[in-house]
N, C-alpha and C. Protein backbone atom coordinates (compact mmCIF):
# COMPACT_ATOMS: atom_id res chain seq x y z
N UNK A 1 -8.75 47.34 17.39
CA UNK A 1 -8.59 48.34 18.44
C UNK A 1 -9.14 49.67 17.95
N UNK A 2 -9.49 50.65 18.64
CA UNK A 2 -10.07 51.09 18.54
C UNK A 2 -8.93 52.82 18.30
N UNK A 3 -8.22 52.88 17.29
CA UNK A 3 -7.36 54.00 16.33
C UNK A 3 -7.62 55.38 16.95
N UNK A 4 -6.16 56.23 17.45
CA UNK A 4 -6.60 57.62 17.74
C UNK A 4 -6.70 58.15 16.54
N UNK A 5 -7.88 59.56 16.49
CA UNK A 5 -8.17 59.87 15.18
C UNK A 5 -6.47 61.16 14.86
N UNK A 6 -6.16 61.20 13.62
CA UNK A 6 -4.91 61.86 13.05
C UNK A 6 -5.05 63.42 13.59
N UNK A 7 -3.86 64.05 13.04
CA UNK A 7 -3.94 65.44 13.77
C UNK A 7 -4.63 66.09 12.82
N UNK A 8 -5.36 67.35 13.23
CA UNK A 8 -6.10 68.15 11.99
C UNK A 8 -4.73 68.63 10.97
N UNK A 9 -3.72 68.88 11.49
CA UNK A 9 -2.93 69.49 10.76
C UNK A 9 -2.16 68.27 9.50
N UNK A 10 -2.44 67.15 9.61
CA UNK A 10 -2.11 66.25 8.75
C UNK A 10 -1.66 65.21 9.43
N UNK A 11 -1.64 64.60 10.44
CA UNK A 11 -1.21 63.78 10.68
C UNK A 11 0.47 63.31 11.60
N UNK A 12 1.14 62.35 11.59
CA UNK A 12 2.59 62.42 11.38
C UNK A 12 3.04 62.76 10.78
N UNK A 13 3.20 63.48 9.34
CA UNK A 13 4.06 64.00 8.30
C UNK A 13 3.89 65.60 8.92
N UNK A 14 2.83 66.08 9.18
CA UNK A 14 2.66 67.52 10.07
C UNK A 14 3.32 67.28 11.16
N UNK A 15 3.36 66.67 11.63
CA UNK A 15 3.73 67.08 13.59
C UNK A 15 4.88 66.92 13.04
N UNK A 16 6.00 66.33 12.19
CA UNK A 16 7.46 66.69 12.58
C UNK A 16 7.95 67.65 12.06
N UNK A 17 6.97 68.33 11.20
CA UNK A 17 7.52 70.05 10.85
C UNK A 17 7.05 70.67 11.84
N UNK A 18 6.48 70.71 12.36
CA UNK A 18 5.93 71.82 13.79
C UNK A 18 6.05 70.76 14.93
N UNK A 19 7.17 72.04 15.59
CA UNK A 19 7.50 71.52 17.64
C UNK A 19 6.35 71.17 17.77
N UNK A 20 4.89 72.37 17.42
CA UNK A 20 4.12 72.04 19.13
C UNK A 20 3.04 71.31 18.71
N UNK A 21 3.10 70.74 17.03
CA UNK A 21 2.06 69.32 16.42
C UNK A 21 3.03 68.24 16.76
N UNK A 22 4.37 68.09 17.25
CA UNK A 22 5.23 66.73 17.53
C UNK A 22 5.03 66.71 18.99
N UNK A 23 4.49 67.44 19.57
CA UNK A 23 4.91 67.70 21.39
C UNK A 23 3.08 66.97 21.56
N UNK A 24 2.43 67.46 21.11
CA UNK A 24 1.06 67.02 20.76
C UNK A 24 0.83 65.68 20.36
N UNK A 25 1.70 65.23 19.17
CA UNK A 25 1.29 63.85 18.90
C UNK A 25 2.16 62.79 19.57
N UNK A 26 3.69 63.11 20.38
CA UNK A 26 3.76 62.62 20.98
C UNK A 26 2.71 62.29 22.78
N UNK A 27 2.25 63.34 22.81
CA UNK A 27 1.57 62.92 24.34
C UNK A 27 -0.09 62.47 24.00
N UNK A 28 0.15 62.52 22.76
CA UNK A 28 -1.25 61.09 22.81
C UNK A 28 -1.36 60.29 22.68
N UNK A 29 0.09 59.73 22.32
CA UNK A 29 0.86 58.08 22.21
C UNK A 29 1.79 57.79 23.16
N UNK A 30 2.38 58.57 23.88
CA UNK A 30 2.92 57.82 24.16
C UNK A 30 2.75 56.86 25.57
N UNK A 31 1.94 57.06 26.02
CA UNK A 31 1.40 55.83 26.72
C UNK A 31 0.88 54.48 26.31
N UNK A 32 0.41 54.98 24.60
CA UNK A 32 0.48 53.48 24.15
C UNK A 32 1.63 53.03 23.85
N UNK A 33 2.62 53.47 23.53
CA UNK A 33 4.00 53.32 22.74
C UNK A 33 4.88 52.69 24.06
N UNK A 34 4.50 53.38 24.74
CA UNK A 34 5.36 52.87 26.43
C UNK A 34 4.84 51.30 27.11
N UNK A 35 3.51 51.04 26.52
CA UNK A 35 2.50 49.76 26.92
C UNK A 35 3.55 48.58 26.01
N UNK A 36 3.11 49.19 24.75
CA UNK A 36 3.98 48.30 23.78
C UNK A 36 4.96 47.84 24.42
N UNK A 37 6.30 48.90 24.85
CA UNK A 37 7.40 48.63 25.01
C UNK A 37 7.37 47.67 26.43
N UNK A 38 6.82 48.12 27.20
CA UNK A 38 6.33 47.07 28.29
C UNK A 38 6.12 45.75 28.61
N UNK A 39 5.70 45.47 27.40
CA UNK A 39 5.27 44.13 27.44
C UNK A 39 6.41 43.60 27.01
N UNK A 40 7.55 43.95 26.62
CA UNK A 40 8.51 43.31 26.14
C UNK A 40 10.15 43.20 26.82
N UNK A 41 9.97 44.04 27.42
CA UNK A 41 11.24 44.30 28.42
C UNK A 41 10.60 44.39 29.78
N UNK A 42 11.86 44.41 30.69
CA UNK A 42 11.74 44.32 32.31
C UNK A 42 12.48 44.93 32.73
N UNK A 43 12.79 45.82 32.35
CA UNK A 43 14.18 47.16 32.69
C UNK A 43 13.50 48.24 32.48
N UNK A 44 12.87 49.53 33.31
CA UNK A 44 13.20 50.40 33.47
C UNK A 44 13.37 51.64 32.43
N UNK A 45 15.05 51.36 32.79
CA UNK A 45 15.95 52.60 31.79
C UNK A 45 15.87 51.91 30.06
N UNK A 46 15.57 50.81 30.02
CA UNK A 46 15.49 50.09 28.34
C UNK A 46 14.39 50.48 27.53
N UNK A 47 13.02 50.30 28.89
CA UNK A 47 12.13 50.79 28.48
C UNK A 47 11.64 52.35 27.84
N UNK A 48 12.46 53.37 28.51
CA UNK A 48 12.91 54.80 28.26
C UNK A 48 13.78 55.11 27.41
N UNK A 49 14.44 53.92 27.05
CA UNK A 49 15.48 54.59 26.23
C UNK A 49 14.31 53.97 24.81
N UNK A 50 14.06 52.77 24.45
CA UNK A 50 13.43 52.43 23.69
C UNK A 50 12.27 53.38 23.29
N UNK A 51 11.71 54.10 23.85
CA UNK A 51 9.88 54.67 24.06
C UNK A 51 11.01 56.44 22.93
N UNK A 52 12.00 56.29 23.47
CA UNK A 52 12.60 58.02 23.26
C UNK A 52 13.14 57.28 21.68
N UNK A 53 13.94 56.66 21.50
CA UNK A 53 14.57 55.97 19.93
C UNK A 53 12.85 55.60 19.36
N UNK A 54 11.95 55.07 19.41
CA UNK A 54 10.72 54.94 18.77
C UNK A 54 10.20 56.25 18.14
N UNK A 55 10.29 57.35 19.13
CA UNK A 55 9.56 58.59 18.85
C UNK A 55 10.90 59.63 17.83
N UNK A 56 11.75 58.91 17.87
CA UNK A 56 12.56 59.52 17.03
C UNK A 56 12.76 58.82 15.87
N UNK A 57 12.35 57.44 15.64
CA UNK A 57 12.18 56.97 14.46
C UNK A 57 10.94 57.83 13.85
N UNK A 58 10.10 58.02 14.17
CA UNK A 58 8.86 59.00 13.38
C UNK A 58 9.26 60.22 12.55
N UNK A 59 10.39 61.02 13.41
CA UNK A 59 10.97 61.67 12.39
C UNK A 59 11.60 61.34 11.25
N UNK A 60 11.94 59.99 11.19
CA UNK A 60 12.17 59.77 9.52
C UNK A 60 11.30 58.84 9.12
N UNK A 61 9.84 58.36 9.43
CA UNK A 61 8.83 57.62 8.95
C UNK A 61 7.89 58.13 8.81
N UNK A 62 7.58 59.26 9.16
CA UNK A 62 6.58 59.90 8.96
C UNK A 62 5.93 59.84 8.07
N UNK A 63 6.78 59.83 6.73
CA UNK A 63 5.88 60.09 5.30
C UNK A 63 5.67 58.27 5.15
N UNK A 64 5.54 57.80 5.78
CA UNK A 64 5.02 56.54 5.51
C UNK A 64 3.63 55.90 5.98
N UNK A 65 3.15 56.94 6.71
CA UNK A 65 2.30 56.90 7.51
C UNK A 65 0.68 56.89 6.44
N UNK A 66 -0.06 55.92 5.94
CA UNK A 66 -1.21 55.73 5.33
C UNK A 66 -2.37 55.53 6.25
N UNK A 67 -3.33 56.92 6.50
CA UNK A 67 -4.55 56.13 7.33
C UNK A 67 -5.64 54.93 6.99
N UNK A 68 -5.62 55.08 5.68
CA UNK A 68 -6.15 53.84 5.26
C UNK A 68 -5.84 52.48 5.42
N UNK A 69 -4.45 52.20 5.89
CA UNK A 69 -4.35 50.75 6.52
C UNK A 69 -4.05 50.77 7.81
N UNK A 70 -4.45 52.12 8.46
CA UNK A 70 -4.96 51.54 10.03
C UNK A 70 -4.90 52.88 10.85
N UNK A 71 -4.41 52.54 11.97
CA UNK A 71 -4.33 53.79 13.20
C UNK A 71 -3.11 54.48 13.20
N UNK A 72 -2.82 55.13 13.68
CA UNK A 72 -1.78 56.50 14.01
C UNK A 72 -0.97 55.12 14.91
N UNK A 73 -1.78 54.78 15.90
CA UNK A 73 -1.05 53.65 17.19
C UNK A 73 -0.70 52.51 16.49
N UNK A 74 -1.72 51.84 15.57
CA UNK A 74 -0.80 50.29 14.97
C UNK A 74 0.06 51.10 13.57
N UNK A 75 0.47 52.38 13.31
CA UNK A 75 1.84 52.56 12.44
C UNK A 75 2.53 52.94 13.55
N UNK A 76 2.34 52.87 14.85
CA UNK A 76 3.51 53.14 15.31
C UNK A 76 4.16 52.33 16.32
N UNK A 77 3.02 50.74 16.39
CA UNK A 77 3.85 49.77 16.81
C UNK A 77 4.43 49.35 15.67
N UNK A 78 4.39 49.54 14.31
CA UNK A 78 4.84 48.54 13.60
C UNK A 78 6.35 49.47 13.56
N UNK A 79 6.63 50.75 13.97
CA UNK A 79 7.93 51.21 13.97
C UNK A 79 8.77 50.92 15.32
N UNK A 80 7.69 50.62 16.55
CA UNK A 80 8.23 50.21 17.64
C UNK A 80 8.93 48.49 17.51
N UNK A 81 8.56 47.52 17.12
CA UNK A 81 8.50 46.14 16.58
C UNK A 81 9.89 46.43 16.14
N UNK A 82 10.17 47.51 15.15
CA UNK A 82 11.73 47.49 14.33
C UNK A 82 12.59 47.84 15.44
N UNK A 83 12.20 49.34 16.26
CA UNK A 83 13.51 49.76 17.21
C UNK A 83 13.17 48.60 18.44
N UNK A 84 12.15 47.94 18.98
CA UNK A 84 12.80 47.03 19.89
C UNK A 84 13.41 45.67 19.50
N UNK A 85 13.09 45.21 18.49
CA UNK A 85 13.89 43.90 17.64
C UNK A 85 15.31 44.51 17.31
N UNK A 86 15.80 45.48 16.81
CA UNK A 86 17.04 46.18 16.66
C UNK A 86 17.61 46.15 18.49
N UNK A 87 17.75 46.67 19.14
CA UNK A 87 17.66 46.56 20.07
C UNK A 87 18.14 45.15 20.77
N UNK A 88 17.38 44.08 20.93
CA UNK A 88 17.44 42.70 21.11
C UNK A 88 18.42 42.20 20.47
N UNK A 89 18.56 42.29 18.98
CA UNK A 89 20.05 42.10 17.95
C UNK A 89 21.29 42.77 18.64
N UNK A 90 21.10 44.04 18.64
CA UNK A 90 22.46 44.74 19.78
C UNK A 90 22.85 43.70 20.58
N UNK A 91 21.80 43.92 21.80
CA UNK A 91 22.36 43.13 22.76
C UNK A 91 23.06 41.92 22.64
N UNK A 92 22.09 40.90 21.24
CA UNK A 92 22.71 39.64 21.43
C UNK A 92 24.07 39.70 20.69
N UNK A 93 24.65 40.69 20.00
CA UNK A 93 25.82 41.23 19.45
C UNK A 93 27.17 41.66 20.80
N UNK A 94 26.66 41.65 21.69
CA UNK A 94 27.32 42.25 22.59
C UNK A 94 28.20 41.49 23.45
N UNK A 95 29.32 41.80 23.68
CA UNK A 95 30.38 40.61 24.11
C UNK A 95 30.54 41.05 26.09
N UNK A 96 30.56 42.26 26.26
CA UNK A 96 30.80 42.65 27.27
C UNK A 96 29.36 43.10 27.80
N UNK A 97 28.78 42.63 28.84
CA UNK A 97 27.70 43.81 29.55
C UNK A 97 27.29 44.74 30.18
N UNK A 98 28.59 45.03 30.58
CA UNK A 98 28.17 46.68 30.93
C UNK A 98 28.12 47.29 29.96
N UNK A 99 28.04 47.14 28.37
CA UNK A 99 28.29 48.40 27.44
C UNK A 99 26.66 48.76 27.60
N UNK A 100 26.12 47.62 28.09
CA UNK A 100 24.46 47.54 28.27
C UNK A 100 24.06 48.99 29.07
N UNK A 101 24.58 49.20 29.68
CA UNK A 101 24.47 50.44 30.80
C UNK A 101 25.58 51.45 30.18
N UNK A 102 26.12 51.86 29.54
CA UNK A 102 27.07 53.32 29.24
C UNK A 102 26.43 53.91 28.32
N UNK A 103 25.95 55.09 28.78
CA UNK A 103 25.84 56.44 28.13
C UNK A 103 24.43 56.80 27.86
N UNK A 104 23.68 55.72 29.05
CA UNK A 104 21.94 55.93 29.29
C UNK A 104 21.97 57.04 30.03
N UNK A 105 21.02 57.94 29.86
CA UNK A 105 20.13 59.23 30.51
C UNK A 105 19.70 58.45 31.77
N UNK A 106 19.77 59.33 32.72
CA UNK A 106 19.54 59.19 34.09
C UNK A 106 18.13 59.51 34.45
N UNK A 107 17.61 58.59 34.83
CA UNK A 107 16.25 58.58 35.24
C UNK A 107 15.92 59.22 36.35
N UNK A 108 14.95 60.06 36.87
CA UNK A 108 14.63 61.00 38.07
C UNK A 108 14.03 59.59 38.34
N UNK A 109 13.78 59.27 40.26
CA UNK A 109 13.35 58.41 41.34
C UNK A 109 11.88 58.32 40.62
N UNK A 110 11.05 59.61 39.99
CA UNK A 110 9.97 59.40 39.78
C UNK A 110 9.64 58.83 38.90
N UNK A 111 10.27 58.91 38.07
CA UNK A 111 10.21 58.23 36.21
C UNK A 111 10.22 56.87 36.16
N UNK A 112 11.64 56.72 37.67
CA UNK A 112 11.79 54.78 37.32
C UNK A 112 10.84 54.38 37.86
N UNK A 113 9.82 54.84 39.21
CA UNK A 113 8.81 54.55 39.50
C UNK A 113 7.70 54.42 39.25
N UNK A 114 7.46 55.34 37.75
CA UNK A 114 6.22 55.18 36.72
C UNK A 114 6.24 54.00 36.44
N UNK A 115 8.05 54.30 35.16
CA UNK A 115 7.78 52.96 34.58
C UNK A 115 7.46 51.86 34.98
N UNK A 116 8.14 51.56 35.96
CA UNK A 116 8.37 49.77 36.76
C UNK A 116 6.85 49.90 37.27
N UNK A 117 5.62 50.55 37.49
CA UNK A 117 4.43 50.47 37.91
C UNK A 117 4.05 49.69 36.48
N UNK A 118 4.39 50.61 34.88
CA UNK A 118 4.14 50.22 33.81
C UNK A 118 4.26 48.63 33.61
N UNK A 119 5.81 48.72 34.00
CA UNK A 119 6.19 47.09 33.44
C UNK A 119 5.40 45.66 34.28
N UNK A 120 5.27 46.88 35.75
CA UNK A 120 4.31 45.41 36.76
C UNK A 120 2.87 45.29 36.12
N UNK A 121 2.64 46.11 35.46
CA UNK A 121 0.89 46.62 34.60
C UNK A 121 1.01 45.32 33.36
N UNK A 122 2.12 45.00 32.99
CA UNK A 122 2.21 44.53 31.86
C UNK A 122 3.19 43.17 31.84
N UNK A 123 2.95 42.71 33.10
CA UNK A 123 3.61 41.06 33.37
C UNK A 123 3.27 40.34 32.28
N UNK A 124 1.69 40.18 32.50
CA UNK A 124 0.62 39.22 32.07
C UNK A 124 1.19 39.59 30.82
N UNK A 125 1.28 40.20 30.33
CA UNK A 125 1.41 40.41 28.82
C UNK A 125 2.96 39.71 27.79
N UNK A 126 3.84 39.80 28.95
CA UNK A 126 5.20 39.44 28.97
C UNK A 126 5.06 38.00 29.11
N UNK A 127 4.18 37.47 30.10
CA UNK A 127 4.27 35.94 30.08
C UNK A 127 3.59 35.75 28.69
N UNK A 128 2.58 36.40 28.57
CA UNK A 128 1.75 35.74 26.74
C UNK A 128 2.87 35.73 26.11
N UNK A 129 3.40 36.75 25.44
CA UNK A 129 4.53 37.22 24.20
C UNK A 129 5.82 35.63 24.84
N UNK A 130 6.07 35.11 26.07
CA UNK A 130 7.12 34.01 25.95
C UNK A 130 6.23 32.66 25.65
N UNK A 131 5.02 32.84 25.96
CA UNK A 131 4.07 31.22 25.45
C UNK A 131 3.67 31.21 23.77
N UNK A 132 4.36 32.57 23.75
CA UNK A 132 4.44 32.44 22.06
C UNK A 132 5.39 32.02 21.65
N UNK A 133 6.46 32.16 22.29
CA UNK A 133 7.88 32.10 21.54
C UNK A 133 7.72 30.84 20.63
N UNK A 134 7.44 29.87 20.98
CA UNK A 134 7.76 28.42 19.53
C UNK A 134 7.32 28.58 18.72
N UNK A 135 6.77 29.42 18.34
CA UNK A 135 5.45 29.52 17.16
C UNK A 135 6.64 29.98 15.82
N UNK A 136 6.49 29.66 14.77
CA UNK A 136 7.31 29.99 13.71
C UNK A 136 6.71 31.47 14.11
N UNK A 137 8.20 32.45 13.33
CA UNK A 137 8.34 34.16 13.31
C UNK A 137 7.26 34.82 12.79
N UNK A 138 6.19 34.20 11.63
CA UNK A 138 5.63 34.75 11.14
C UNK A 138 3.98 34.39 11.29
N UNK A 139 3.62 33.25 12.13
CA UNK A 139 2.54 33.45 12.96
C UNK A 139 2.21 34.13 14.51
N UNK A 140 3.99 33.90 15.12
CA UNK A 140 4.10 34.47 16.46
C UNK A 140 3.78 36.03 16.19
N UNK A 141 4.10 36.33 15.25
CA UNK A 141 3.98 38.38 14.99
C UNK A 141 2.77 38.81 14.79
N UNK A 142 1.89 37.83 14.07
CA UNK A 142 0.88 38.34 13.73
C UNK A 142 -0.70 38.06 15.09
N UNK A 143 -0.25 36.75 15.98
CA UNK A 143 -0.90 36.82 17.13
C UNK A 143 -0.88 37.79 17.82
N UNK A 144 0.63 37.75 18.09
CA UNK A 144 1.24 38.63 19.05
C UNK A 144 0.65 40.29 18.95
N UNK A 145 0.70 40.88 17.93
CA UNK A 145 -0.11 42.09 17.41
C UNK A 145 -1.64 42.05 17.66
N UNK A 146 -2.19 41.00 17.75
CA UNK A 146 -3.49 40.84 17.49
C UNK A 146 -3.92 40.45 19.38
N UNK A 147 -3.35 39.45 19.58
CA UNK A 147 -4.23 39.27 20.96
C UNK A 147 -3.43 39.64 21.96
N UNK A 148 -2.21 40.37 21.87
CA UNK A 148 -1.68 40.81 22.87
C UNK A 148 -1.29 42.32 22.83
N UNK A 149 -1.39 43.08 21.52
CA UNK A 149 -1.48 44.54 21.59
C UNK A 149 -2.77 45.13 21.38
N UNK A 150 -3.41 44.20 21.10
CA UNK A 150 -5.07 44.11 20.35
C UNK A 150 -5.27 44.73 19.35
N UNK A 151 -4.05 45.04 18.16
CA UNK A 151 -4.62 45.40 16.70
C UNK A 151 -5.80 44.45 16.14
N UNK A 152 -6.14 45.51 15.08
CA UNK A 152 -7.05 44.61 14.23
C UNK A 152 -6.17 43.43 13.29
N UNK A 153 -7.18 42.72 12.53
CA UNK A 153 -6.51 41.72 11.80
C UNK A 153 -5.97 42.90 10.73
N UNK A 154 -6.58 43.76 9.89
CA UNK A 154 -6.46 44.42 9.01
C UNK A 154 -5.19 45.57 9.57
N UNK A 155 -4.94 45.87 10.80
CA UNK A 155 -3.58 46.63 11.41
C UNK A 155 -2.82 45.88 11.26
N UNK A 156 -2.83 44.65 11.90
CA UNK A 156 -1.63 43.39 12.23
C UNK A 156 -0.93 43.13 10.74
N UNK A 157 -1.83 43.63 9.87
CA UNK A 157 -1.49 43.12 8.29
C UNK A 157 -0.66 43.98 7.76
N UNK A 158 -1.00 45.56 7.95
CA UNK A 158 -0.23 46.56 7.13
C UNK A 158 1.12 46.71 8.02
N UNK A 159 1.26 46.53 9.33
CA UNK A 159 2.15 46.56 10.40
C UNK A 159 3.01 45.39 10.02
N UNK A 160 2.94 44.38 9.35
CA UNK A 160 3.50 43.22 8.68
C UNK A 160 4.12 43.18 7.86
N UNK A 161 3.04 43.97 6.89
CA UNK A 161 3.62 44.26 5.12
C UNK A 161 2.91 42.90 4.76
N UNK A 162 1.87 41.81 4.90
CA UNK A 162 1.10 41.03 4.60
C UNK A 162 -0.65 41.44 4.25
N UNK A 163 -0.65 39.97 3.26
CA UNK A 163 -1.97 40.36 2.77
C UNK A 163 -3.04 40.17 4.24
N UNK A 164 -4.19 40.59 4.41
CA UNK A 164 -5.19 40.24 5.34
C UNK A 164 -5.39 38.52 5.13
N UNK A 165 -5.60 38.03 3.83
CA UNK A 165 -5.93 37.05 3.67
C UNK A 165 -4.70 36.04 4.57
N UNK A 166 -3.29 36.47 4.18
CA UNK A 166 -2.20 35.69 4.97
C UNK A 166 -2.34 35.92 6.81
N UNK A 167 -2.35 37.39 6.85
CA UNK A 167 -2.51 37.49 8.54
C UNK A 167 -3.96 36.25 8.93
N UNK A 168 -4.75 36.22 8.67
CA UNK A 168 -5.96 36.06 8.95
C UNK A 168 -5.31 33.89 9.11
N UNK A 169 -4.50 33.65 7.68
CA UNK A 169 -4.45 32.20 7.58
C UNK A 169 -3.25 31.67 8.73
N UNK A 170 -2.00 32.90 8.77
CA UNK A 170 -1.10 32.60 10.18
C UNK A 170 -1.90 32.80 11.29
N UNK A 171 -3.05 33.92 11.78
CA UNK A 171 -3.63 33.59 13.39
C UNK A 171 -4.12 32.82 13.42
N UNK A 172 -5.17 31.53 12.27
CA UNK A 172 -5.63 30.49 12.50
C UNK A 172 -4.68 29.60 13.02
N UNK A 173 -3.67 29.53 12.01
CA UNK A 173 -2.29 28.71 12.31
C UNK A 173 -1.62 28.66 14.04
N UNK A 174 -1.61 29.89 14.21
CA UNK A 174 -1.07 29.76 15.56
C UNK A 174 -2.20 29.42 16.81
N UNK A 175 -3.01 30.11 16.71
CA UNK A 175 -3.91 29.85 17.62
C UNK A 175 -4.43 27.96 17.25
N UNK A 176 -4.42 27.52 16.47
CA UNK A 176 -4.34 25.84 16.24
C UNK A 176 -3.55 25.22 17.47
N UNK A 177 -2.62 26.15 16.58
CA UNK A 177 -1.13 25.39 17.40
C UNK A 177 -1.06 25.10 18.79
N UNK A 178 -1.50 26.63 19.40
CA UNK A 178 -1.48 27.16 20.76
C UNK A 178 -2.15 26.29 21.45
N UNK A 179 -3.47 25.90 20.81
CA UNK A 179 -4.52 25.18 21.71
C UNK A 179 -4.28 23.76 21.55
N UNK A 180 -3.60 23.06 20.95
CA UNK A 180 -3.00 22.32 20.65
C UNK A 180 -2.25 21.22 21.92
N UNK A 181 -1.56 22.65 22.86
CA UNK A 181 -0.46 22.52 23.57
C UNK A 181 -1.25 22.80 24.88
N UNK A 182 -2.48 23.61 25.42
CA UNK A 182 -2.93 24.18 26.10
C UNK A 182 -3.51 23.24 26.72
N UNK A 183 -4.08 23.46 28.32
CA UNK A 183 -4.60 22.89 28.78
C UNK A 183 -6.08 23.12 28.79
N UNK A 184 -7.26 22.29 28.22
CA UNK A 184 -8.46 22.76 28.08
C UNK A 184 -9.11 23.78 28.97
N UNK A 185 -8.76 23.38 30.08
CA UNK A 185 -9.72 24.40 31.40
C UNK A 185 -9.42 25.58 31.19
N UNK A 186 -8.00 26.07 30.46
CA UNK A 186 -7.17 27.64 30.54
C UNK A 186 -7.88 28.14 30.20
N UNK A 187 -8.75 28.12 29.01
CA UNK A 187 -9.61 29.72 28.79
C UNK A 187 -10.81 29.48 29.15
N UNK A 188 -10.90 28.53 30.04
CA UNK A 188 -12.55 28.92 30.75
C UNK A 188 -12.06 29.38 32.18
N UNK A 189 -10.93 29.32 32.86
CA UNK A 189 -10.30 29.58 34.36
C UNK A 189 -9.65 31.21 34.12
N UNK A 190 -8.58 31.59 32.82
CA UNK A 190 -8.00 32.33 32.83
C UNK A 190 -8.88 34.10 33.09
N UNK A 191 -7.92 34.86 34.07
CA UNK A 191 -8.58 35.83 34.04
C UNK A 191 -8.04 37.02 32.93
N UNK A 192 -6.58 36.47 31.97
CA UNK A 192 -6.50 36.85 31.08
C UNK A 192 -6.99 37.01 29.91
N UNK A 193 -8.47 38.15 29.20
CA UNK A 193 -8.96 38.13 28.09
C UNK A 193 -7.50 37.64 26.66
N UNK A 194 -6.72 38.11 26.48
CA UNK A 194 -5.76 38.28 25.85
C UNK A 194 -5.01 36.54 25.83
N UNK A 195 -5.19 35.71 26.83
CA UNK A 195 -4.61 34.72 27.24
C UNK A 195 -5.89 33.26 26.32
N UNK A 196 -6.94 33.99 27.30
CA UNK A 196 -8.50 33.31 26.84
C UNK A 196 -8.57 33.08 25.39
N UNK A 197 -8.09 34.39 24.51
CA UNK A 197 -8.32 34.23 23.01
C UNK A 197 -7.76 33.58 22.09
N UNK A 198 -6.40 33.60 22.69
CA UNK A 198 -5.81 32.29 21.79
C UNK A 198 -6.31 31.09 22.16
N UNK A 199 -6.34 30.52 23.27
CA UNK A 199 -6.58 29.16 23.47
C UNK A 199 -8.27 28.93 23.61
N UNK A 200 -8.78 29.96 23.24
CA UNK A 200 -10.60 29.53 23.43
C UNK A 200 -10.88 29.07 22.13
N UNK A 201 -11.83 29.29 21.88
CA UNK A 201 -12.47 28.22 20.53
C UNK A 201 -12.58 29.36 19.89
N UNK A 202 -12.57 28.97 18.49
CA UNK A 202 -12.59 30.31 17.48
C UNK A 202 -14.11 30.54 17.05
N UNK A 203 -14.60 32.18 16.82
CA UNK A 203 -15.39 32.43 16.78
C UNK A 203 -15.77 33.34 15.71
């Protein structure tokens, strides 16, 4: 994918000492950060609450932030990946469901109407991420990053904490798998690029 370039002032470790370098580097992500979150939920207010806990994880990850193993956007799905998997654990921790709904920020008519435009933007993407689900944890993550957020192999890797050589030997692995199970015609019919790549022939 194609990496926003860092802030002149240094990056993420700058924007969370200065308001108006964090007010800045949030509004050049966060439409990717909100895509991310999209593809993974179907709620709305989850999606908002998740996109606001992501951008507040940066304030304590910041100094982790290396441009040399990738983009400003794949270090900050690989912090989104933690607060929405945290998240998912909650819930499945949760005995009662309304605690699901107490003490969320109230969305203006216009906001829930962005998002849910967002989340209808990002079906297709939601059905890929569940035709992954069988895939063992550690080839499903590294597809999943790769043909459905469209990191590079070399993002998908540092976003992992894996060597390139391992990312590179799990997307063979899964995409095997995938096509495996697939019906031949799918990636010559599908109008999903993202859908097409796993199950097309490797290239």
């Amino acid at each position: 994918m194609d990496g926003v370039e860092p802030l002149r002032g240094g990056g993420p470790a700058a924007a969370v000492r200065d308001p108006r370098l964090f007010e800045e580097f949030y509004r050049r992500h966060v439409d990717a950060v909100m895509r991310f979150v999209a593809r993974r939920v179907n709620d709305p207010h989850t999606a908002a609450d998740l996109t606001a806990e992501i951008f507040l994880a940066v304030l304590d990850s910041a100094h982790s932030y290396q441009p040399r193993l990738g983009s400003e956007t794949a270090w900050l799905y690989g912090i989104a990946r933690n607060v929405v998997s945290s998240e998912r654990r909650r819930i499945a921790r949760e005995t009662e469901r309304d605690l699901r709904f107490s003490g969320r920020r109230l969305l203006e008519a216009d906001d829930i109407a962005r998002i849910e435009d967002r989340l209808d933007a990002e079906r297709p993407a939601r059905r890929m991420l569940a035709a992954l689900a069988g895939l063992p944890e550690g080839e499903r993550a590294v597809i999943e990053l790769i043909a459905v957020d469209q990191l590079t192999v070399t993002e998908a890797a540092a976003v992992l904490g894996i060597s390139q050589v391992t990312a590179r030997v799990r997307l063979h692995r899964a995409r095997k798998a995938l096509r495996s199970e697939a019906d031949p015609t799918v990636a010559k019919t599908t109008a999903d690029p993202a859908l097409a790549y796993v199950v097309g022939r490797e290239t």
